[in-house]
PDB file of N, CA and C in Angstrom:
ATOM      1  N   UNK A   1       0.822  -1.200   0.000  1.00  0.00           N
ATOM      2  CA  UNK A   1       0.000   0.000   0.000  1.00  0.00           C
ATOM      3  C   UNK A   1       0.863   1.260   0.000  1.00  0.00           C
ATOM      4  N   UNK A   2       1.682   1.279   0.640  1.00  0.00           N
ATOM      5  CA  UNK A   2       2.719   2.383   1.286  1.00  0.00           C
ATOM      6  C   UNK A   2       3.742   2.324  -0.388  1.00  0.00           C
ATOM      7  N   UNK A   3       3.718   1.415  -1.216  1.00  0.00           N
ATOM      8  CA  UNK A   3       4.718   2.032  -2.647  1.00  0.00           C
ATOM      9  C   UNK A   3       3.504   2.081  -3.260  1.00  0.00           C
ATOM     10  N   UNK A   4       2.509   1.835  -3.321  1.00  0.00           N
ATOM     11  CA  UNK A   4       1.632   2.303  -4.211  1.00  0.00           C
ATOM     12  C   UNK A   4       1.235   4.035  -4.066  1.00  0.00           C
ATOM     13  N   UNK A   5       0.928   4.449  -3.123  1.00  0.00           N
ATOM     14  CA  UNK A   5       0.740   5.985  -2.563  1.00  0.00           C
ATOM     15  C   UNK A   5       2.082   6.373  -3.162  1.00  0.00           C
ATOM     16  N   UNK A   6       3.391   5.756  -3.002  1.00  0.00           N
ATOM     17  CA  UNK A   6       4.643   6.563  -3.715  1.00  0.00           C
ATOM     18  C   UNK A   6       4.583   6.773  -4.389  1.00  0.00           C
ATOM     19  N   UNK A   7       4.006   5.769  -5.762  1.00  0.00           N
ATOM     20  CA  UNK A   7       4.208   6.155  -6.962  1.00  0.00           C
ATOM     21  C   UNK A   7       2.436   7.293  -7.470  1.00  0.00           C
ATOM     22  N   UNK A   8       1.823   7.209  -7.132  1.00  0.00           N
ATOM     23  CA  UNK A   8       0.988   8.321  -7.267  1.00  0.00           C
ATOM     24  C   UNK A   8       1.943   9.208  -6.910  1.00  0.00           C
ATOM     25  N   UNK A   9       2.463   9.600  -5.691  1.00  0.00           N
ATOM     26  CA  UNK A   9       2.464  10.519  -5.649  1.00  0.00           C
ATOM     27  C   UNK A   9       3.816  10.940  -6.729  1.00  0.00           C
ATOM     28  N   UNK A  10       4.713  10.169  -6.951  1.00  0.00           N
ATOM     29  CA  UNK A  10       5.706  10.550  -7.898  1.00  0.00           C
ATOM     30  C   UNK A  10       4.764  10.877  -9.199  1.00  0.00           C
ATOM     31  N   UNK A  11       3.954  10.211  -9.822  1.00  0.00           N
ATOM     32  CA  UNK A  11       3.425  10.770 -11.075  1.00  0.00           C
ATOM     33  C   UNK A  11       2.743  11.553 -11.000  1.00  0.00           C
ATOM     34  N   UNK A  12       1.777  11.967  -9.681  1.00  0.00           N
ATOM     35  CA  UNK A  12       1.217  13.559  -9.801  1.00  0.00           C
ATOM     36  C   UNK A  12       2.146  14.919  -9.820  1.00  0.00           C
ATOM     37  N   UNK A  13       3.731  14.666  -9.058  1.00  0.00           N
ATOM     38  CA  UNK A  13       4.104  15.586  -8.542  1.00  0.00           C
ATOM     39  C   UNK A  13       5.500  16.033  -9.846  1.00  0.00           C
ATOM     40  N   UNK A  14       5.515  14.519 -10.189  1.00  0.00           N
ATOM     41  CA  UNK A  14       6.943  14.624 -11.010  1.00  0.00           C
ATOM     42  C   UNK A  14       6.921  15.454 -12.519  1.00  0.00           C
ATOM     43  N   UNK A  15       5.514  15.871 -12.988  1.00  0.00           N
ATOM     44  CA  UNK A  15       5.674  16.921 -14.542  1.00  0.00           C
ATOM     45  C   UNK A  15       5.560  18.062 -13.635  1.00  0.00           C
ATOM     46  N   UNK A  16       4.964  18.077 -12.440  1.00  0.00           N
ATOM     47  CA  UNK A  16       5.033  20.036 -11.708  1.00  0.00           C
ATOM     48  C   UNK A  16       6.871  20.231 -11.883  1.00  0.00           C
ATOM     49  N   UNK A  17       7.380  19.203 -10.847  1.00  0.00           N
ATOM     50  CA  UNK A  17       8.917  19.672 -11.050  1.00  0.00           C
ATOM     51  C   UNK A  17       9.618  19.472 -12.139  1.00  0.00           C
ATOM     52  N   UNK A  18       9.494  18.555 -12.838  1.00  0.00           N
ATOM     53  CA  UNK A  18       9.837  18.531 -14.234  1.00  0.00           C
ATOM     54  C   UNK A  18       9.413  20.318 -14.751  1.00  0.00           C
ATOM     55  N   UNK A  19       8.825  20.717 -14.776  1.00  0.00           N
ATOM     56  CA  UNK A  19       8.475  21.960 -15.841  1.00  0.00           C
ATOM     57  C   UNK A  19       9.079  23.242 -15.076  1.00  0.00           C
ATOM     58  N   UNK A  20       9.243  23.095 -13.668  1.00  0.00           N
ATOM     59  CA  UNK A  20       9.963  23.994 -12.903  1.00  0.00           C
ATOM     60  C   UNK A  20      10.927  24.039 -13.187  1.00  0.00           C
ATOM     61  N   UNK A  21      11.926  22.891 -13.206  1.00  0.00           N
ATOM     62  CA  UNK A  21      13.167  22.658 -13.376  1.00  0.00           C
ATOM     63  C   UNK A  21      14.013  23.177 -14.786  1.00  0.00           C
ATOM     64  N   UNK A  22      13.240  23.151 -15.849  1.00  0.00           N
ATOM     65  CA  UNK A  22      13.553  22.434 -17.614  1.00  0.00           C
ATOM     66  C   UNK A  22      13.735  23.668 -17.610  1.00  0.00           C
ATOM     67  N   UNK A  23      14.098  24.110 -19.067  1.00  0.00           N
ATOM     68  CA  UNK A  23      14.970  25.186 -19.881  1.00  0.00           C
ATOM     69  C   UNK A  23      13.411  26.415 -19.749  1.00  0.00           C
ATOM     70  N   UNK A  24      14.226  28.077 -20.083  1.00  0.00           N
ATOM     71  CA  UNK A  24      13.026  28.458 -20.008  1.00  0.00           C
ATOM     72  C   UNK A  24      13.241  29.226 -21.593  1.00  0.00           C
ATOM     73  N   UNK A  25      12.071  30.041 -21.547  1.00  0.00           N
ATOM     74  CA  UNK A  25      11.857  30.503 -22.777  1.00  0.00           C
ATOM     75  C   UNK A  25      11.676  32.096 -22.444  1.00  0.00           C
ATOM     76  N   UNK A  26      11.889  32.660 -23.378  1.00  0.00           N
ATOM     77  CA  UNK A  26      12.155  34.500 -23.484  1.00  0.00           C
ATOM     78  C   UNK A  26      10.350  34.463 -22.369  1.00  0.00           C
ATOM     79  N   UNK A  27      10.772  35.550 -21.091  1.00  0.00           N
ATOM     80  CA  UNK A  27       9.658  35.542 -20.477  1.00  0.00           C
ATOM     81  C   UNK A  27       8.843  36.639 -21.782  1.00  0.00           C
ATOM     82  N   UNK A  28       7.309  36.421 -21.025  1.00  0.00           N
ATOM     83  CA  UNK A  28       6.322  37.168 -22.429  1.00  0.00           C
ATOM     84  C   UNK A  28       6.090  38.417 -21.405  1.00  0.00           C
ATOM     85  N   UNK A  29       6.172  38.871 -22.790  1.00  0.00           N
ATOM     86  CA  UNK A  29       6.623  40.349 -22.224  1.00  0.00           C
ATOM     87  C   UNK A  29       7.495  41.022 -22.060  1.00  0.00           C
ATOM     88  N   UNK A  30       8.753  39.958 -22.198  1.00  0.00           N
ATOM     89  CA  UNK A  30      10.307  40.856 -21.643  1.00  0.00           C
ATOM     90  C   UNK A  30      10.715  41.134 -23.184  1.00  0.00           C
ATOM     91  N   UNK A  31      11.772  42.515 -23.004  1.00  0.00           N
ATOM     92  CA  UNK A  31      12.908  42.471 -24.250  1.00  0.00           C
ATOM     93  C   UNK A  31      13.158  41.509 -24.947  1.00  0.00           C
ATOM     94  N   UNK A  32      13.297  41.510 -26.580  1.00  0.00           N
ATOM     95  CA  UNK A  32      13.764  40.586 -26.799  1.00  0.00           C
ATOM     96  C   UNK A  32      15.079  41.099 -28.066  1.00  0.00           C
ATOM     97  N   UNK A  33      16.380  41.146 -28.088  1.00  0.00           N
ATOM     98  CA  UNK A  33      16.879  41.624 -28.491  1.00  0.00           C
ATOM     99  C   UNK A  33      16.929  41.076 -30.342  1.00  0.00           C
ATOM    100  N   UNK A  34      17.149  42.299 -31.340  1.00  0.00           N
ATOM    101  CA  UNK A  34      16.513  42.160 -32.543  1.00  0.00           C
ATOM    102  C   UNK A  34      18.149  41.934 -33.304  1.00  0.00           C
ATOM    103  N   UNK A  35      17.762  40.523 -33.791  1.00  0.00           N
ATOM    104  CA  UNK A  35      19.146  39.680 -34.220  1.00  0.00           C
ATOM    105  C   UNK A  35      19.870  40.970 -35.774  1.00  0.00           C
ATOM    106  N   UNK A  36      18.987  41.241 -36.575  1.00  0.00           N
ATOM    107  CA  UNK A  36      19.343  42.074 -37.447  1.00  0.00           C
ATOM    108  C   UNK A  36      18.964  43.378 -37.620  1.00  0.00           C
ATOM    109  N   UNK A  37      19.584  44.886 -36.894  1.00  0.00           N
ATOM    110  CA  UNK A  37      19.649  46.132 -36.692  1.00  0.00           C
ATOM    111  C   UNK A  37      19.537  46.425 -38.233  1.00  0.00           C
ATOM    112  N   UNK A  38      20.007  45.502 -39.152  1.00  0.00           N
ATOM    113  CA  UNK A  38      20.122  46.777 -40.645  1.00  0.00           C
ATOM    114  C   UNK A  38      18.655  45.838 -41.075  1.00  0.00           C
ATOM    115  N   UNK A  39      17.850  45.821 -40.529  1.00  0.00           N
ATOM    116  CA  UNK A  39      16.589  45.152 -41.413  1.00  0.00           C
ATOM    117  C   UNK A  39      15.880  46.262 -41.775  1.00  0.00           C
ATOM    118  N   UNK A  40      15.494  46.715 -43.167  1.00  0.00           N
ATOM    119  CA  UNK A  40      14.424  48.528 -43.622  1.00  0.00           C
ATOM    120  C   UNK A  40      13.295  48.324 -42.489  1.00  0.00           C
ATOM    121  N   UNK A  41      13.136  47.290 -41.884  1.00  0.00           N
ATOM    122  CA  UNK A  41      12.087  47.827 -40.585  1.00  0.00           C
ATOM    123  C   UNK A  41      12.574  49.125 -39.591  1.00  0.00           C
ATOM    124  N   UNK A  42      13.523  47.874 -38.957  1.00  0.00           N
ATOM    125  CA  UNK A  42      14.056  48.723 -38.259  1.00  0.00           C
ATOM    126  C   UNK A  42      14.726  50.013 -37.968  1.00  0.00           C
ATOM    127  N   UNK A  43      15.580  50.413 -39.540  1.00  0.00           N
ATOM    128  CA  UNK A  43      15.469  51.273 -39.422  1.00  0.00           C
ATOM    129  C   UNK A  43      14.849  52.479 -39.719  1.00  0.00           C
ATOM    130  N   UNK A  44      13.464  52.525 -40.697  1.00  0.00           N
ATOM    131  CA  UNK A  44      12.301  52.671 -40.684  1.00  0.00           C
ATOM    132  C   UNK A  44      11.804  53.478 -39.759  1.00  0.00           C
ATOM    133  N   UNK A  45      11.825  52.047 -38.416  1.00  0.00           N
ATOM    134  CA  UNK A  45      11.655  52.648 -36.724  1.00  0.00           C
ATOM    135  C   UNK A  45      12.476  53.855 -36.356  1.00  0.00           C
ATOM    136  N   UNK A  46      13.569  53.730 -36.514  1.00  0.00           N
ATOM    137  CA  UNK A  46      15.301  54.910 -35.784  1.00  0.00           C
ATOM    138  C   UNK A  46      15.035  55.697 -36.837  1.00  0.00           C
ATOM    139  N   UNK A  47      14.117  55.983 -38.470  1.00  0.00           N
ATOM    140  CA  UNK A  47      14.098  57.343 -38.765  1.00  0.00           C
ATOM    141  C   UNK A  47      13.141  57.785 -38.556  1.00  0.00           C
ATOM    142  N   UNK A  48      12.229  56.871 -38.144  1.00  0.00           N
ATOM    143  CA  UNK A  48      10.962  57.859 -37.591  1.00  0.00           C
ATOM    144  C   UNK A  48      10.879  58.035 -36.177  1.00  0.00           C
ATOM    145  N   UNK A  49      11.799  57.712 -35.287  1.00  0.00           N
ATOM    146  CA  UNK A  49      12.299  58.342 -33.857  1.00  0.00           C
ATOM    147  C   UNK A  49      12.919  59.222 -34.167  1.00  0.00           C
ATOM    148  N   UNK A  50      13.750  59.642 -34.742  1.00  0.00           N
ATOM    149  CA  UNK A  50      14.383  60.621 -34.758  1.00  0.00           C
ATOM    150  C   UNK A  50      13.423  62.490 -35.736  1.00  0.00           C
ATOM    151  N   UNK A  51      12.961  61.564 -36.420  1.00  0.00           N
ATOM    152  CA  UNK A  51      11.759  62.434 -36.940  1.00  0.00           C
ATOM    153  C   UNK A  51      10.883  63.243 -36.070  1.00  0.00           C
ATOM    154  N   UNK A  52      10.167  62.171 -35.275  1.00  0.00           N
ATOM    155  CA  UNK A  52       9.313  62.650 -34.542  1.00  0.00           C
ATOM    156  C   UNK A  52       9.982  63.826 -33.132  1.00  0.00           C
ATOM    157  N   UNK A  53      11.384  63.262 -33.142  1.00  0.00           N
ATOM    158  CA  UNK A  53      12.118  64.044 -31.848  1.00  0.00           C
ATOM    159  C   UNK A  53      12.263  65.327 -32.609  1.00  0.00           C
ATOM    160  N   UNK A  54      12.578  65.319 -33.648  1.00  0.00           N
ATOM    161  CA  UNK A  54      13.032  66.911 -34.352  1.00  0.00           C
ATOM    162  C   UNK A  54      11.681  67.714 -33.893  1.00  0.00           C
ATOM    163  N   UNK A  55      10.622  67.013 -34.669  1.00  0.00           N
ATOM    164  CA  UNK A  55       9.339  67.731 -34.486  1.00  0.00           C
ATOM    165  C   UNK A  55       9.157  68.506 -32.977  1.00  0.00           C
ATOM    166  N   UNK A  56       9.220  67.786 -32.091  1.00  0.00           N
ATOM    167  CA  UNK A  56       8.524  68.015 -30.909  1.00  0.00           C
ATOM    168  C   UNK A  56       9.876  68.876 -29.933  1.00  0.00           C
ATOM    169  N   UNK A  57      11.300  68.420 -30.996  1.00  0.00           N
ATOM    170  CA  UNK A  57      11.422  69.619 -29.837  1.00  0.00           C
ATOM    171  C   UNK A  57      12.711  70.538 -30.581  1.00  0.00           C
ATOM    172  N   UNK A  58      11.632  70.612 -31.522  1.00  0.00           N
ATOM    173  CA  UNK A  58      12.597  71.676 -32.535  1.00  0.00           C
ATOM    174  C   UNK A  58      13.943  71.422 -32.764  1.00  0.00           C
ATOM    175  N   UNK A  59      14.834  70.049 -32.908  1.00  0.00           N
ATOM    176  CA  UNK A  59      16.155  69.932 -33.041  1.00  0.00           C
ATOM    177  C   UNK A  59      15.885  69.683 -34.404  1.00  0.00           C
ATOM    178  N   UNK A  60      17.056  69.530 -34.971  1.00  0.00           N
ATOM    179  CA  UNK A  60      17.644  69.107 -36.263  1.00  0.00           C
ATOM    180  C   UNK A  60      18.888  67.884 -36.138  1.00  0.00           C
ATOM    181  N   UNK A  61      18.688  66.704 -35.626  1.00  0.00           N
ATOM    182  CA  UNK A  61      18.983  66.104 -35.754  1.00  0.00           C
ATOM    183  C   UNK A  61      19.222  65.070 -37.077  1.00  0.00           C
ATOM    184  N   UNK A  62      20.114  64.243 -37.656  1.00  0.00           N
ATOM    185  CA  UNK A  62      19.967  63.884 -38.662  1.00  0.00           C
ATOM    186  C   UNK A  62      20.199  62.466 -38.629  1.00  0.00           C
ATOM    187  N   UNK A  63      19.435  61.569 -38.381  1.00  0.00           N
ATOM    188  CA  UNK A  63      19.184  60.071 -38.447  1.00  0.00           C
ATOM    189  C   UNK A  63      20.774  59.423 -39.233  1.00  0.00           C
ATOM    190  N   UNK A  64      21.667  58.582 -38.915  1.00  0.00           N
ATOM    191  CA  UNK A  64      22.598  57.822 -39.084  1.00  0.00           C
ATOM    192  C   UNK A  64      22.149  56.302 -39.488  1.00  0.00           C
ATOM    193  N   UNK A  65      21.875  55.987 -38.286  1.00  0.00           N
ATOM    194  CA  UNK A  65      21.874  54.310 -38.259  1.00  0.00           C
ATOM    195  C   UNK A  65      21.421  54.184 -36.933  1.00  0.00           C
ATOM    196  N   UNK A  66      20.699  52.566 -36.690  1.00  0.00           N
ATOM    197  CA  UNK A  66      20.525  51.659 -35.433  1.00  0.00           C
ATOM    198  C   UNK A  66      21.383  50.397 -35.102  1.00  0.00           C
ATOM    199  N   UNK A  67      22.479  50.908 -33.902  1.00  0.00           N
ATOM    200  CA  UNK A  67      23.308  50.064 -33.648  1.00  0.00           C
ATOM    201  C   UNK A  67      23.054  48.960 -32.820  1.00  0.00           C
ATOM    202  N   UNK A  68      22.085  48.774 -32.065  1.00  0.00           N
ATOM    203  CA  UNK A  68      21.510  48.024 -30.790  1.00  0.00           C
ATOM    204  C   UNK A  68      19.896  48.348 -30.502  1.00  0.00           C
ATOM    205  N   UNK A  69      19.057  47.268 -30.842  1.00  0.00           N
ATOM    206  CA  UNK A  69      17.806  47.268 -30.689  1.00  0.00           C
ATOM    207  C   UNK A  69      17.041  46.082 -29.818  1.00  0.00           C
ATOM    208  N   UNK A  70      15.860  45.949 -29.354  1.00  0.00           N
ATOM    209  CA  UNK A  70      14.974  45.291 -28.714  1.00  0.00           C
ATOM    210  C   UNK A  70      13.517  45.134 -29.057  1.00  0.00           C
ATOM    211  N   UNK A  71      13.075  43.905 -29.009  1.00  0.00           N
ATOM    212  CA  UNK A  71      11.325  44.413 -29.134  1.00  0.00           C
ATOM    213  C   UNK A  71      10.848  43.796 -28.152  1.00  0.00           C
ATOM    214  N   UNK A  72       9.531  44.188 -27.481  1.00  0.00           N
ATOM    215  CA  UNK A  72       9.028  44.003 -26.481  1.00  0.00           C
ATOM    216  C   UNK A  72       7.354  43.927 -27.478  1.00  0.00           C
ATOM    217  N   UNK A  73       6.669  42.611 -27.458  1.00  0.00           N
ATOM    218  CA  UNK A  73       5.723  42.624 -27.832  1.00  0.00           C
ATOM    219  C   UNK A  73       4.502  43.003 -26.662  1.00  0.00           C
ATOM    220  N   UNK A  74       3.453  44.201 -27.214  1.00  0.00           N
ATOM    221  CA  UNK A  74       2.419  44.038 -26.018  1.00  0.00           C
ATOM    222  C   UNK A  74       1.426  44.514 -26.865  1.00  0.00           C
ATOM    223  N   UNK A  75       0.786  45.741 -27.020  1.00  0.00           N
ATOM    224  CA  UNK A  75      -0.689  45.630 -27.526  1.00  0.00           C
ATOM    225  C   UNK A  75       0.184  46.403 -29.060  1.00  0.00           C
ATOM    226  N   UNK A  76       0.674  45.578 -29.566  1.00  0.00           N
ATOM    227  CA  UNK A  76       1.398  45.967 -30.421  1.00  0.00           C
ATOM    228  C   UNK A  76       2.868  45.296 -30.244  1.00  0.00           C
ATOM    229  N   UNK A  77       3.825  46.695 -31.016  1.00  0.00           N
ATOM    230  CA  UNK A  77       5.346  46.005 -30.554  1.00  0.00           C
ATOM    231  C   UNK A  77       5.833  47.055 -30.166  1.00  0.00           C
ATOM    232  N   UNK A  78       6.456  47.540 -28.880  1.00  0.00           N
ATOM    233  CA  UNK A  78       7.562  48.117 -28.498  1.00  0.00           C
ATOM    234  C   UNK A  78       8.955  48.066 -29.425  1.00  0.00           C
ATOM    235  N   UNK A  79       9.469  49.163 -29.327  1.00  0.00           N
ATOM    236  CA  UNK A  79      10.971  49.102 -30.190  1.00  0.00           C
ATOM    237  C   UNK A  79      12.157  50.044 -29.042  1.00  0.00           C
ATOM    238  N   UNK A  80      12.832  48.969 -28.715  1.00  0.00           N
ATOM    239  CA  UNK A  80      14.077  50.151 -28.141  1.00  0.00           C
ATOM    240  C   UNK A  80      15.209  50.127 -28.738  1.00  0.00           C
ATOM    241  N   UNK A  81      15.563  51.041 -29.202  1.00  0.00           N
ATOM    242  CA  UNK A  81      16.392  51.326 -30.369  1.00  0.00           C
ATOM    243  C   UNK A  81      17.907  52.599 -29.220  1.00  0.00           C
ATOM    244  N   UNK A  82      19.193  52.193 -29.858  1.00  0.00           N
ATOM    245  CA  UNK A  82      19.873  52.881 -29.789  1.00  0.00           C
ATOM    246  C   UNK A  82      20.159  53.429 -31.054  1.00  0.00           C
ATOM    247  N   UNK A  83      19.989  54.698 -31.514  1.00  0.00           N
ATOM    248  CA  UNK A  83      20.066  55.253 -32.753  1.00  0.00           C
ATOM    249  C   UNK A  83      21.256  56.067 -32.444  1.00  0.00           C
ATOM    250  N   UNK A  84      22.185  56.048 -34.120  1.00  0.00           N
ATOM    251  CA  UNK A  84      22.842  57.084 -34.385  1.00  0.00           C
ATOM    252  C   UNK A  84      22.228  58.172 -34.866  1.00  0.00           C
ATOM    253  N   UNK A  85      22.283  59.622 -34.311  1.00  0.00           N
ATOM    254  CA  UNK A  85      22.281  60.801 -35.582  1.00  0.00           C
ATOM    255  C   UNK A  85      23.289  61.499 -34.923  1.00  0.00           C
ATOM    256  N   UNK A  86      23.614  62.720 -36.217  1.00  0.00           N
ATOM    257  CA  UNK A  86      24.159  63.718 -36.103  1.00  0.00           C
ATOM    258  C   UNK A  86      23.045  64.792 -35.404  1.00  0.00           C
ATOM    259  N   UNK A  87      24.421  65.802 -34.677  1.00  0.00           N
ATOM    260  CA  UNK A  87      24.148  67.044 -34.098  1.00  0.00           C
ATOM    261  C   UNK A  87      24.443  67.859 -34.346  1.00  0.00           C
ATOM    262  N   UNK A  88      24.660  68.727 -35.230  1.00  0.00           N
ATOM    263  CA  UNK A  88      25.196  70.110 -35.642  1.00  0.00           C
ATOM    264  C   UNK A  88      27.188  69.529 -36.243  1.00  0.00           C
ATOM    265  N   UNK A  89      27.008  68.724 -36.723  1.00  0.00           N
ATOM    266  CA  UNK A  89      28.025  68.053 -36.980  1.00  0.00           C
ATOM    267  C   UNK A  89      28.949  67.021 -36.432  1.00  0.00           C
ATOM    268  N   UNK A  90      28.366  67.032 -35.239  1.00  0.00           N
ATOM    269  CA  UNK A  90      28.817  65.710 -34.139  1.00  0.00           C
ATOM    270  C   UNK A  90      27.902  64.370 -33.640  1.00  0.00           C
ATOM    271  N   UNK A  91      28.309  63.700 -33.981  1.00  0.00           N
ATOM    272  CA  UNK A  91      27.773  62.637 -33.965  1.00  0.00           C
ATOM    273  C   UNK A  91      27.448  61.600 -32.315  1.00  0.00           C
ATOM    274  N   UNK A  92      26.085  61.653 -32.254  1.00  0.00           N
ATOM    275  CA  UNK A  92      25.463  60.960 -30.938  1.00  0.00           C
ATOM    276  C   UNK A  92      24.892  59.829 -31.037  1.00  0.00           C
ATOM    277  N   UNK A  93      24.816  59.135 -29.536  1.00  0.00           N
ATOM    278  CA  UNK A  93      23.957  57.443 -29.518  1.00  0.00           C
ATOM    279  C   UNK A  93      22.515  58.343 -28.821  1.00  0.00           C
ATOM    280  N   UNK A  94      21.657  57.894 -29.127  1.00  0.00           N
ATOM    281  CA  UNK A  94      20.141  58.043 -28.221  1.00  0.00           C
ATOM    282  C   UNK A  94      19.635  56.640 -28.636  1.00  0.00           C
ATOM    283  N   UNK A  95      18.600  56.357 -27.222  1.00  0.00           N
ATOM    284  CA  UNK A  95      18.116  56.064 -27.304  1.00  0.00           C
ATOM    285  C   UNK A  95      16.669  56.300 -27.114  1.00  0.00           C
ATOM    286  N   UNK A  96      15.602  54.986 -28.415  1.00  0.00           N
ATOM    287  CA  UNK A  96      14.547  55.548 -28.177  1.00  0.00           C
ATOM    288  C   UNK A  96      13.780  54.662 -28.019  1.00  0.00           C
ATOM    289  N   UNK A  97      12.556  54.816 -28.082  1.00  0.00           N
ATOM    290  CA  UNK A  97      11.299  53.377 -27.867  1.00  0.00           C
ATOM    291  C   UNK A  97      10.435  54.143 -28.021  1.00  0.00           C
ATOM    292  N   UNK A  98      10.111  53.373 -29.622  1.00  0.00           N
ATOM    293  CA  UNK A  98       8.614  53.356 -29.974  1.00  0.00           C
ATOM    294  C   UNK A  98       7.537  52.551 -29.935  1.00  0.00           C
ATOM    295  N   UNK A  99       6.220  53.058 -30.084  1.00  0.00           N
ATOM    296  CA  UNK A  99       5.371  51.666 -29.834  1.00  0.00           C
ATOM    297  C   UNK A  99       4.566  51.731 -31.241  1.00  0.00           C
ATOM    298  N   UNK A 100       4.716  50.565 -31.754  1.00  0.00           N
ATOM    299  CA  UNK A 100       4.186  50.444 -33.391  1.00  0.00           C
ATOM    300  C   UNK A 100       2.866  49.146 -33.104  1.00  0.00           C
ATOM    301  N   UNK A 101       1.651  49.806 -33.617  1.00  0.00           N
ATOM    302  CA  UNK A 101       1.045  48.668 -33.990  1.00  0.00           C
ATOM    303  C   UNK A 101       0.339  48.919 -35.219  1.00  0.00           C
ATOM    304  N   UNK A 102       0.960  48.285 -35.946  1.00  0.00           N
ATOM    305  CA  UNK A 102       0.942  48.047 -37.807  1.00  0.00           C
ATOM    306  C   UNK A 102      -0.094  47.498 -38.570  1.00  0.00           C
ATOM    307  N   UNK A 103      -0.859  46.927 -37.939  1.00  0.00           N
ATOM    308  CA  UNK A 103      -2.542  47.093 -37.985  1.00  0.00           C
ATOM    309  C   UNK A 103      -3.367  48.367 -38.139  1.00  0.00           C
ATOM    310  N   UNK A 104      -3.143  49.232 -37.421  1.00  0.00           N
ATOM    311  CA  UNK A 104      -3.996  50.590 -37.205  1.00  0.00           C
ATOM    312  C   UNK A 104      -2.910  51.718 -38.366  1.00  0.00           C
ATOM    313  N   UNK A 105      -1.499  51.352 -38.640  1.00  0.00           N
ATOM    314  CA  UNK A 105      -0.862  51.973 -39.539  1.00  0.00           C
ATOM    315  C   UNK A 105      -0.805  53.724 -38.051  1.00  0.00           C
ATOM    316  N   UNK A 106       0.157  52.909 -37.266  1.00  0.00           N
ATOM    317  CA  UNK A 106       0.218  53.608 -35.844  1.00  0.00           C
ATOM    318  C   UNK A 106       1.445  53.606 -35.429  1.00  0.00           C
ATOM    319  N   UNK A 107       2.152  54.690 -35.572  1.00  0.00           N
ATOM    320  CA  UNK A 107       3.628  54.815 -34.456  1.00  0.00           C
ATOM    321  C   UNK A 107       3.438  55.605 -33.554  1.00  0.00           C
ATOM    322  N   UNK A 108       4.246  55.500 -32.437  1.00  0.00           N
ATOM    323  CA  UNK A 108       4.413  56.735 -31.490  1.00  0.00           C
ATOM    324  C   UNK A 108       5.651  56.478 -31.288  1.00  0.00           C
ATOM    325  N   UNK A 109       6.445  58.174 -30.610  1.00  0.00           N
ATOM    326  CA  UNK A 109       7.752  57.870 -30.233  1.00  0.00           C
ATOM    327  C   UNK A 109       7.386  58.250 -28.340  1.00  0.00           C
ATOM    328  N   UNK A 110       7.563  57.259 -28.060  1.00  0.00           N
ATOM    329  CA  UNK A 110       7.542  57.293 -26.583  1.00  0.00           C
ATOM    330  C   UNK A 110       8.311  57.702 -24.897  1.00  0.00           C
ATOM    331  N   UNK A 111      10.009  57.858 -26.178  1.00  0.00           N
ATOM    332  CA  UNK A 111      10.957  58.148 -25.029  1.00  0.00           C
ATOM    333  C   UNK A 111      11.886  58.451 -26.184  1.00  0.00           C
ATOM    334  N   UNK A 112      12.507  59.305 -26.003  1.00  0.00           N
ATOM    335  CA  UNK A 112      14.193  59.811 -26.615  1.00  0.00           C
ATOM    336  C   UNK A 112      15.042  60.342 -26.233  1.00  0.00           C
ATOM    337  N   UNK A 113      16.243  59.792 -25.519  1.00  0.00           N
ATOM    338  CA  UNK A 113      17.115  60.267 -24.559  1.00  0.00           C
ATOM    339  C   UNK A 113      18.377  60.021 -25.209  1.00  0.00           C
ATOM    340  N   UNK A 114      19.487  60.979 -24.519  1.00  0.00           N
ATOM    341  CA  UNK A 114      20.772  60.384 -25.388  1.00  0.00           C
ATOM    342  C   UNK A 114      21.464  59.527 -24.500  1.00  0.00           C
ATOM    343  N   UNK A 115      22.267  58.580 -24.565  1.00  0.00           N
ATOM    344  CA  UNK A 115      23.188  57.782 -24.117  1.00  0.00           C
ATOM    345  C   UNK A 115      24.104  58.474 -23.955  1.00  0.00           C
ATOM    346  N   UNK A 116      24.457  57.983 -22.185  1.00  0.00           N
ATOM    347  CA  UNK A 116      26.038  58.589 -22.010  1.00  0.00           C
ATOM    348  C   UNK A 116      26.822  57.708 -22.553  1.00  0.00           C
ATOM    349  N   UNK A 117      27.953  57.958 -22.605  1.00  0.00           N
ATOM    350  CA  UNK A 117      29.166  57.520 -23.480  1.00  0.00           C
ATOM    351  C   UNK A 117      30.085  56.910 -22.187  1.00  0.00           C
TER     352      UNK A 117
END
């Protein structure tokens, strides 16, 4: 009686720890870093961050390139982008994060800060 109760209880208990234990997968929701920066999406995304930053706060910045990016899927896709542009002839990292959902034909730029060096 007493190995029979064991093995129940090993086969009720043993896929809970089994699945605790085993490999995990990108949590949902977290960053997920974007294997190819030169894809025309992406940078697509880093000229229309940098677009939208000119607009709103009167710079003249001039879009370069995206050296280091992320997507974060949620009611849409998040983009965090480290973008190159120029500054009055000197060249800066910012970063930005937009939220695109490409269904509604919808960007926003949500944050644009520069990277310290």
């Amino acid at each position: 009686m007493k190995a029979q109760f064991f093995y129940l209880l090993t086969f009720l208990f043993l896929p809970i720890f089994s699945a605790a234990a085993g490999p995990r997968g990108p949590l949902l929701g977290g960053w997920q870093p974007i294997k190819n920066v030169k894809d025309p999406h992406v940078k697509e995304i880093g000229e229309f961050a940098v677009s939208e930053y000119n607009k709103t706060s009167k710079a003249s910045l001039k879009f370069q390139n995206v050296v280091k990016g992320e997507t974060q899927v949620v009611s849409g896709t998040n983009y965090r982008l480290v973008v190159v542009a120029e500054d009055g002839g000197v060249t800066k990292n910012y970063q930005a994060i937009v939220w695109e959902k490409p269904w509604e034909n919808f960007k926003k730029l949500t944050s644009f800060t520069p990277v310290k060096a």
